[in-house]
PDB file of N, CA and C in Angstrom:
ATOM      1  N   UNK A   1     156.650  84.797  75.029  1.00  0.00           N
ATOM      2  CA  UNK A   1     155.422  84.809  74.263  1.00  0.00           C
ATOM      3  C   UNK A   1     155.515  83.908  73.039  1.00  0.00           C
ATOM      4  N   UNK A   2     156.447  84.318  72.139  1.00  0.00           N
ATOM      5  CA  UNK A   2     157.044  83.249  71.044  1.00  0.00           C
ATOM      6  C   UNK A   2     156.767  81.585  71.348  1.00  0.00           C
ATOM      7  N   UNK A   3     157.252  81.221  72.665  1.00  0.00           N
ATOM      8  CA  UNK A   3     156.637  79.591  73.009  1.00  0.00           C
ATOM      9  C   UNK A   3     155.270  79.702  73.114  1.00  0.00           C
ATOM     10  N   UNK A   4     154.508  80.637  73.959  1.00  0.00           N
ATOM     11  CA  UNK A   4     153.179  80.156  74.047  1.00  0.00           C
ATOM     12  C   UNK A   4     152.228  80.098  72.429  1.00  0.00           C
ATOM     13  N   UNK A   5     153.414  80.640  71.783  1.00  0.00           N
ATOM     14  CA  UNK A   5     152.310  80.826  70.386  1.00  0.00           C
ATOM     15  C   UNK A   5     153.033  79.520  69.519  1.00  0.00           C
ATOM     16  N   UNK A   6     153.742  79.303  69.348  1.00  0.00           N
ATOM     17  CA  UNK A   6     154.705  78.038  69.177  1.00  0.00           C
ATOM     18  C   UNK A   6     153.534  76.935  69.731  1.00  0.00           C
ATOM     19  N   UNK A   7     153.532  76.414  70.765  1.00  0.00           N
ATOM     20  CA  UNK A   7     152.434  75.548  72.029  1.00  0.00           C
ATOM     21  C   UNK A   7     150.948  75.987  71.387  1.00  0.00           C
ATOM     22  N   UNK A   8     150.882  76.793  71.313  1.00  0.00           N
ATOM     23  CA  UNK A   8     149.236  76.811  70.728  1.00  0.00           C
ATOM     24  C   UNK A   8     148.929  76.542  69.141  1.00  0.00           C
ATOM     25  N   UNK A   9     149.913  76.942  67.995  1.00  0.00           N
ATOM     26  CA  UNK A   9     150.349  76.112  66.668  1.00  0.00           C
ATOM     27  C   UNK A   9     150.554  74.799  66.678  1.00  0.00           C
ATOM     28  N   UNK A  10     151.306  73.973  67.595  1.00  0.00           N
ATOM     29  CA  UNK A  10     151.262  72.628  67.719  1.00  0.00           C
ATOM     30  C   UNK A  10     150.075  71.935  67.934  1.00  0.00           C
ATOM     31  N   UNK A  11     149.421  72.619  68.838  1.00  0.00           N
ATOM     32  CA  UNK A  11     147.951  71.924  69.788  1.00  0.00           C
ATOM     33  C   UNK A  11     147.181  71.873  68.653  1.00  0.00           C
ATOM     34  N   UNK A  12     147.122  73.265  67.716  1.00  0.00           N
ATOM     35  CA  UNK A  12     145.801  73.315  66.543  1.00  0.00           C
ATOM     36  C   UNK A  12     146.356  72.348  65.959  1.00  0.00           C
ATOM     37  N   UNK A  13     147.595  72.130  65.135  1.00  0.00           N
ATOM     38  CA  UNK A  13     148.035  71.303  64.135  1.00  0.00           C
ATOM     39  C   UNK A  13     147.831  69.870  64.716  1.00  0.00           C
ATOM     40  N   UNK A  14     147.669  69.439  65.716  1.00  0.00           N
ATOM     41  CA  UNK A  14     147.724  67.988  66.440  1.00  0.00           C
ATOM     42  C   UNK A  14     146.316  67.740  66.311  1.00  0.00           C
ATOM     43  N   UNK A  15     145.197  69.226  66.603  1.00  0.00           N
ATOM     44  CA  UNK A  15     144.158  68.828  67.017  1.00  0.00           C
ATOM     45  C   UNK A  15     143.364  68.721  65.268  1.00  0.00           C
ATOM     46  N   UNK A  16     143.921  69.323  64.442  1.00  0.00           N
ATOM     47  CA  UNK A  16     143.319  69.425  63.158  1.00  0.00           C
ATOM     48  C   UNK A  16     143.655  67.871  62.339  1.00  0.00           C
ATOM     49  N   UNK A  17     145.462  67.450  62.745  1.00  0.00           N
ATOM     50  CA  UNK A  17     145.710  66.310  62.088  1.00  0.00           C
ATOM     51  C   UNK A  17     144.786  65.251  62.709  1.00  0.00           C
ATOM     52  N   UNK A  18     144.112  64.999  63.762  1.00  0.00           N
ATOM     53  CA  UNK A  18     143.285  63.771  64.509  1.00  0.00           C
ATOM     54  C   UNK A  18     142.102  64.203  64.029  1.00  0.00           C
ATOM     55  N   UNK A  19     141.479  65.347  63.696  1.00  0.00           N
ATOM     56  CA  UNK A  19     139.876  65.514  63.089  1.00  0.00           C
ATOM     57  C   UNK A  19     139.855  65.004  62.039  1.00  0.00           C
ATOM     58  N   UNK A  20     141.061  65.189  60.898  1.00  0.00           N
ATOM     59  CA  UNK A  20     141.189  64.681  59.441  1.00  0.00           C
ATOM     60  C   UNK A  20     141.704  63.006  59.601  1.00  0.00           C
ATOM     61  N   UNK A  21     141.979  62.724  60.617  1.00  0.00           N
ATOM     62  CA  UNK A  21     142.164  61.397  60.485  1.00  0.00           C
ATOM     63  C   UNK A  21     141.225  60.560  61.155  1.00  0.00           C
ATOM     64  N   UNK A  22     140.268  60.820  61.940  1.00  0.00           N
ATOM     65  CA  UNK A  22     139.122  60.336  62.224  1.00  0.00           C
ATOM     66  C   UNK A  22     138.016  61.022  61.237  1.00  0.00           C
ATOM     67  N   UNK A  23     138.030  61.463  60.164  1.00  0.00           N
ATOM     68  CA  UNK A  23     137.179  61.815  59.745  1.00  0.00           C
ATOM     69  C   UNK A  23     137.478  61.104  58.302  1.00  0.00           C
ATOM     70  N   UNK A  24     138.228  60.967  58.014  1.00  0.00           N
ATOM     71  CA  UNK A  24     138.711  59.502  56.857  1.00  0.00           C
ATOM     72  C   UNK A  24     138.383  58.295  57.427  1.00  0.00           C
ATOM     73  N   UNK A  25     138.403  57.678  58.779  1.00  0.00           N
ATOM     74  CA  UNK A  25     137.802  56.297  58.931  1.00  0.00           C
ATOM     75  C   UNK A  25     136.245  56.671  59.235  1.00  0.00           C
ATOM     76  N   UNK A  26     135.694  57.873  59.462  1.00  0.00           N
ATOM     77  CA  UNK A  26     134.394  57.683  59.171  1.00  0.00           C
ATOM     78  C   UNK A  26     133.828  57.685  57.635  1.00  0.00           C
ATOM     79  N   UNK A  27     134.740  58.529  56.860  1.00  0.00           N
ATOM     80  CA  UNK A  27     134.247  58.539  55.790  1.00  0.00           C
ATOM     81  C   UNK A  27     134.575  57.231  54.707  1.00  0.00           C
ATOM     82  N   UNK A  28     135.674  56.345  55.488  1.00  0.00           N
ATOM     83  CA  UNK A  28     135.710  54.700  54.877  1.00  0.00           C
ATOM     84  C   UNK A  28     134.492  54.203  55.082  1.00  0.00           C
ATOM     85  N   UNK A  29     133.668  54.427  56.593  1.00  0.00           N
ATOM     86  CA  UNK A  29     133.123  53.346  56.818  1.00  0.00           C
ATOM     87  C   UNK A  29     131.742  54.059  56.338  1.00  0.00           C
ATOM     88  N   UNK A  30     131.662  55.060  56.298  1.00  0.00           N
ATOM     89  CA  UNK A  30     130.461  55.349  55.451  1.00  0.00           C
ATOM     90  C   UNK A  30     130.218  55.115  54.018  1.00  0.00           C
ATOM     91  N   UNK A  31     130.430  55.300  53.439  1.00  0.00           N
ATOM     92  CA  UNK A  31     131.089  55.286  51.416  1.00  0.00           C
ATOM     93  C   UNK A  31     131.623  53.739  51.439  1.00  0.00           C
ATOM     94  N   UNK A  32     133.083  53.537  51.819  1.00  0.00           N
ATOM     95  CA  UNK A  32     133.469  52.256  51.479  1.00  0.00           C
ATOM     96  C   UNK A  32     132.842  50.758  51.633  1.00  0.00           C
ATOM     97  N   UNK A  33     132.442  50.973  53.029  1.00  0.00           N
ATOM     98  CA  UNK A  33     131.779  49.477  53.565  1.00  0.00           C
ATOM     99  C   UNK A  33     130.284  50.083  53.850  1.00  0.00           C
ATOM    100  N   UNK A  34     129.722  51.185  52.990  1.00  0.00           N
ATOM    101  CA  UNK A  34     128.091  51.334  53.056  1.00  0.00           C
ATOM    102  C   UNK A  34     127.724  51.313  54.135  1.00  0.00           C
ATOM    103  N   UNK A  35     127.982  51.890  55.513  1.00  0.00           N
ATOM    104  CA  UNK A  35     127.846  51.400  56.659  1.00  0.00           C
ATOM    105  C   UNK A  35     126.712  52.701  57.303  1.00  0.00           C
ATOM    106  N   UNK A  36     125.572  52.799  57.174  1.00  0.00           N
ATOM    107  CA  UNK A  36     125.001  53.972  57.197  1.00  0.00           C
ATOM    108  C   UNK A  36     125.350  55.033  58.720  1.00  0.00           C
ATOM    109  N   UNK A  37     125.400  54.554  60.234  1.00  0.00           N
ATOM    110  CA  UNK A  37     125.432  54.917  61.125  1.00  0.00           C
ATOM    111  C   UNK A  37     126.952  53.850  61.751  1.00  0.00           C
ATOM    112  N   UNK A  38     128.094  54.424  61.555  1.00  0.00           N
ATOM    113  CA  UNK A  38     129.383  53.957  62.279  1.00  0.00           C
ATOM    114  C   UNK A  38     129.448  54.629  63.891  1.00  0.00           C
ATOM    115  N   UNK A  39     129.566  54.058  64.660  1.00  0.00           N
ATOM    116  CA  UNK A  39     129.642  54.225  66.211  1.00  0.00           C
ATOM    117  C   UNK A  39     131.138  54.443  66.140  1.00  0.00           C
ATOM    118  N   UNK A  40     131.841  55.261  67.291  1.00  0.00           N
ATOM    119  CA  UNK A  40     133.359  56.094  67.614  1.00  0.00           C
ATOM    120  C   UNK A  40     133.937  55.128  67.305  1.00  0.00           C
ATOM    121  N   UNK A  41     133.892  53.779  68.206  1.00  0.00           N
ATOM    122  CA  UNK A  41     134.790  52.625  67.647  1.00  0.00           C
ATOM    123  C   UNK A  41     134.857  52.193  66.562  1.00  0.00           C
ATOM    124  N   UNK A  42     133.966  51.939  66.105  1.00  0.00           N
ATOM    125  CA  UNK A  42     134.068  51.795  64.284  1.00  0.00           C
ATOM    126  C   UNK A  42     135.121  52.229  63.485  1.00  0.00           C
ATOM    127  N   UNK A  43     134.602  53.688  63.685  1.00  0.00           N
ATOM    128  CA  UNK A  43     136.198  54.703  62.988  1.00  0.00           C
ATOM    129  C   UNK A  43     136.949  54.723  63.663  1.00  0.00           C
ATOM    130  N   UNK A  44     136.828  54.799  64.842  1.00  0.00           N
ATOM    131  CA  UNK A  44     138.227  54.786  66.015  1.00  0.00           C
ATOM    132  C   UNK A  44     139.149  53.833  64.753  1.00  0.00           C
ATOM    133  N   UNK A  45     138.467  52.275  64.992  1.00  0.00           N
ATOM    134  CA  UNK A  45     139.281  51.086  64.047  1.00  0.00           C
ATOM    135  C   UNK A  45     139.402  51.606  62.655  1.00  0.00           C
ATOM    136  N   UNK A  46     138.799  51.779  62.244  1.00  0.00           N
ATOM    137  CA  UNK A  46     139.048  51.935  60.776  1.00  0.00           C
ATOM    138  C   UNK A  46     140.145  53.106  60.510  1.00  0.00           C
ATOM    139  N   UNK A  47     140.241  54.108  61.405  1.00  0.00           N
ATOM    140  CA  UNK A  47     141.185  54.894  61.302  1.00  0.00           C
ATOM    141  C   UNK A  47     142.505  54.545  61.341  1.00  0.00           C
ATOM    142  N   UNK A  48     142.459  53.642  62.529  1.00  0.00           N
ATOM    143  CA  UNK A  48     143.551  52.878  62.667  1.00  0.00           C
ATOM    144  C   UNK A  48     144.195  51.789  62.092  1.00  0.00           C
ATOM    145  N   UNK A  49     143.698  50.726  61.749  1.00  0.00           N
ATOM    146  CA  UNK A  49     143.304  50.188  60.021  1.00  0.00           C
ATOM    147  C   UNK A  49     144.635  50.615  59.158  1.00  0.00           C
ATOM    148  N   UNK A  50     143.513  51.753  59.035  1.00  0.00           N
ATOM    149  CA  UNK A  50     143.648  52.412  57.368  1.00  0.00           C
ATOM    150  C   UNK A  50     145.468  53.390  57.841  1.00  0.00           C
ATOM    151  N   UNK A  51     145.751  54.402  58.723  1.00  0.00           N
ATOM    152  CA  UNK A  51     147.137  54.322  59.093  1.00  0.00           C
ATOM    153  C   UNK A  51     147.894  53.038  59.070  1.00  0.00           C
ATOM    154  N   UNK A  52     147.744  51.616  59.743  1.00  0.00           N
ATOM    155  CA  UNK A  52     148.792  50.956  60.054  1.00  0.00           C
ATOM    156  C   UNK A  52     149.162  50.600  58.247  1.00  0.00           C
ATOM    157  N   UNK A  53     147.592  50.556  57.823  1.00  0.00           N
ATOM    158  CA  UNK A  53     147.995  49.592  56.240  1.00  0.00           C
ATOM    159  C   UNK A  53     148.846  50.702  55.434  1.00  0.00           C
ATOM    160  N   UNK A  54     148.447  51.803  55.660  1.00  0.00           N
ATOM    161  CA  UNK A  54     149.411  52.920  54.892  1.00  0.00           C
ATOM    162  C   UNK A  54     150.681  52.731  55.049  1.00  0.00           C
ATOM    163  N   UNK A  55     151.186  53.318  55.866  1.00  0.00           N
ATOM    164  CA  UNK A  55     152.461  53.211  57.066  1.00  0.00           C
ATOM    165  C   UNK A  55     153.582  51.649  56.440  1.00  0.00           C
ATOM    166  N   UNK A  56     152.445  50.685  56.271  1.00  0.00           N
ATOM    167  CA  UNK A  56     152.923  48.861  55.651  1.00  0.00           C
ATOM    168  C   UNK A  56     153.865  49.613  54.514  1.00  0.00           C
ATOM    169  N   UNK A  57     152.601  50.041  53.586  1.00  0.00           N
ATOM    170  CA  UNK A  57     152.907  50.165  52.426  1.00  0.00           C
ATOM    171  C   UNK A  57     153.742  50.974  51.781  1.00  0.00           C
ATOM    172  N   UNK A  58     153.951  52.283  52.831  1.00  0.00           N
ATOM    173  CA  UNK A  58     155.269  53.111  52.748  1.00  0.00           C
ATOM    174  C   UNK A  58     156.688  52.400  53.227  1.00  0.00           C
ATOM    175  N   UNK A  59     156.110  51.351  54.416  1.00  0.00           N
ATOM    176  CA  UNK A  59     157.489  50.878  54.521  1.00  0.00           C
ATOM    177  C   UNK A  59     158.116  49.917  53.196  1.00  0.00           C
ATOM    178  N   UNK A  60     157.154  49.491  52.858  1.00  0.00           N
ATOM    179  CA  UNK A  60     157.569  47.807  51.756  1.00  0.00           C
ATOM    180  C   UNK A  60     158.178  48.642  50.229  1.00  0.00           C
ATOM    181  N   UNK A  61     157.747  49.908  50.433  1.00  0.00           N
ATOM    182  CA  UNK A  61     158.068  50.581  48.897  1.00  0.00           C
ATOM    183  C   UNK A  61     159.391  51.433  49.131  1.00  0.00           C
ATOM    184  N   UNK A  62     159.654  51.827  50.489  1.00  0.00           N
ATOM    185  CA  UNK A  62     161.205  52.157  50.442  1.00  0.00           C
ATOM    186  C   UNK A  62     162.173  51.289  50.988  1.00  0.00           C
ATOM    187  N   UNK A  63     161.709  50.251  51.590  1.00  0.00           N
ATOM    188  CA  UNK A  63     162.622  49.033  51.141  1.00  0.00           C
ATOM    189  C   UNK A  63     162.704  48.493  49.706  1.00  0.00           C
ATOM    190  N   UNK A  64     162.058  48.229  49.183  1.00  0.00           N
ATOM    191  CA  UNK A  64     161.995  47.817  47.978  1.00  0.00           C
ATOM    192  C   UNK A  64     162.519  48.988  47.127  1.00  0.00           C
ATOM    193  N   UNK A  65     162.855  50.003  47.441  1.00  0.00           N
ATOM    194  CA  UNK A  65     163.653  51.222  46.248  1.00  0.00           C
ATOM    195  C   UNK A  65     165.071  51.071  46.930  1.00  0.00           C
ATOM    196  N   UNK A  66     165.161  50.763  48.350  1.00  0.00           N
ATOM    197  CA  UNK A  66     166.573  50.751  48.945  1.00  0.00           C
ATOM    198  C   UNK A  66     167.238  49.703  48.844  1.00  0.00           C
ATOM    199  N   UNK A  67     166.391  48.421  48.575  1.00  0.00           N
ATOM    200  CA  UNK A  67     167.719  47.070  48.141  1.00  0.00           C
ATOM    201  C   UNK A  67     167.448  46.812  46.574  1.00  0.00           C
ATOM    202  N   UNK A  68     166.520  47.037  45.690  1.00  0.00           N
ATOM    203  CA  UNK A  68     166.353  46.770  44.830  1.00  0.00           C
ATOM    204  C   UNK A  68     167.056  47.661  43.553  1.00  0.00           C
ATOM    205  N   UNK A  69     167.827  48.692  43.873  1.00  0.00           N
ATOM    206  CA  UNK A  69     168.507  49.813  43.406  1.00  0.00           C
ATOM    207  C   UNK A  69     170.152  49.567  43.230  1.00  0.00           C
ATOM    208  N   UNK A  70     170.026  48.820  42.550  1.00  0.00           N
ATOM    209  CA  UNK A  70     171.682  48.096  42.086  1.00  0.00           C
ATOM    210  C   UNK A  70     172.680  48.830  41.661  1.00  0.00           C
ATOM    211  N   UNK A  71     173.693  49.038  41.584  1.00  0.00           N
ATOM    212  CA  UNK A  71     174.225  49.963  40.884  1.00  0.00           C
ATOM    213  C   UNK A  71     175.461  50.770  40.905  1.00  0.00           C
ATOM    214  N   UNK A  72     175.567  52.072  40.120  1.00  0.00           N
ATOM    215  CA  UNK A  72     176.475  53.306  40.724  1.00  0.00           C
ATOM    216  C   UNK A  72     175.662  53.911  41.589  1.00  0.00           C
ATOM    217  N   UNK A  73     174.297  53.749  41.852  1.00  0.00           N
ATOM    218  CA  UNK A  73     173.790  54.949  42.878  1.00  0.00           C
ATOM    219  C   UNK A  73     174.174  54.400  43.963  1.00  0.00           C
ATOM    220  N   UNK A  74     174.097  52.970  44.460  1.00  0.00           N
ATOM    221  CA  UNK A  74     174.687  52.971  45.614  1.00  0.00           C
ATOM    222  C   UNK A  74     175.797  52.598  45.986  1.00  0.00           C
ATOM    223  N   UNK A  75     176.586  52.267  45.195  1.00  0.00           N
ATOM    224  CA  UNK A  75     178.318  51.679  45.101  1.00  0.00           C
ATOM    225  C   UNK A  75     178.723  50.510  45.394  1.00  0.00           C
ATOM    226  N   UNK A  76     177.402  49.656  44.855  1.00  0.00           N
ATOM    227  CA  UNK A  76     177.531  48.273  44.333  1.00  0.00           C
ATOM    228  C   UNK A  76     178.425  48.006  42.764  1.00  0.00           C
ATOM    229  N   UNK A  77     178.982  47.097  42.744  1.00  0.00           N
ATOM    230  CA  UNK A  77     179.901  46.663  41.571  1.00  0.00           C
ATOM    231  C   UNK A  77     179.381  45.344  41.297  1.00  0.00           C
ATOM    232  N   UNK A  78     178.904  45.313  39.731  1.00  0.00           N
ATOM    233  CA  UNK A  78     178.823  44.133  39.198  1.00  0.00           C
ATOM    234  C   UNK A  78     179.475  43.641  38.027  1.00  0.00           C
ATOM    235  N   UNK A  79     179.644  41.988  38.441  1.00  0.00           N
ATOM    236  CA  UNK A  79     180.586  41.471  37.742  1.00  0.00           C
ATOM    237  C   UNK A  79     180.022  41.031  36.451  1.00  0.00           C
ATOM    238  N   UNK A  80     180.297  41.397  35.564  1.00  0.00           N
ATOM    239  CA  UNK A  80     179.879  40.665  34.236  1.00  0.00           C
ATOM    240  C   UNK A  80     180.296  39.091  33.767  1.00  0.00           C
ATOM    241  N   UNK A  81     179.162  37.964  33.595  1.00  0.00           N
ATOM    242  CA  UNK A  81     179.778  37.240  33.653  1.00  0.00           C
ATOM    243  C   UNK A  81     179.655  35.853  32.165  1.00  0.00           C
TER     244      UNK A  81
END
């Protein structure tokens, strides 16, 4: 019983995270680009969009904390010169 309720917590949580994320590229394309009536594809894209550019920008900011972090935190040695 424990799995089937496990399996039915996942399904809501999968099915709630895709309502809130199609419901942010409708609400880009409504509000942001003034778009009065957006068709599925519209937000379909814009949803998708708006994840990949996120996703960019999480990657470029923990690279940029992971090489740009000189130091004793990561057990780099610099030479004074």
């Amino acid at each position: 019983m424990n799995e089937v309720v496990g399996a039915a917590v996942a399904g809501a949580s999968l099915a709630v995270g895709a309502a809130i994320w199609l419901l942010a590229g409708y609400l880009i394309q409504r509000f942001a680009f003034r778009n009065p009536e957006p068709t599925y594809a519209i937000v379909f894209a814009t949803s998708l969009s708006a994840s990949m550019l996120l996703f960019s920008f999480v990657a470029l900011l923990t690279f940029h904390i992971r090489y740009n972090n000189s130091g004793a935190a990561n057990g780099l040695v610099q030479t004074v010169r």
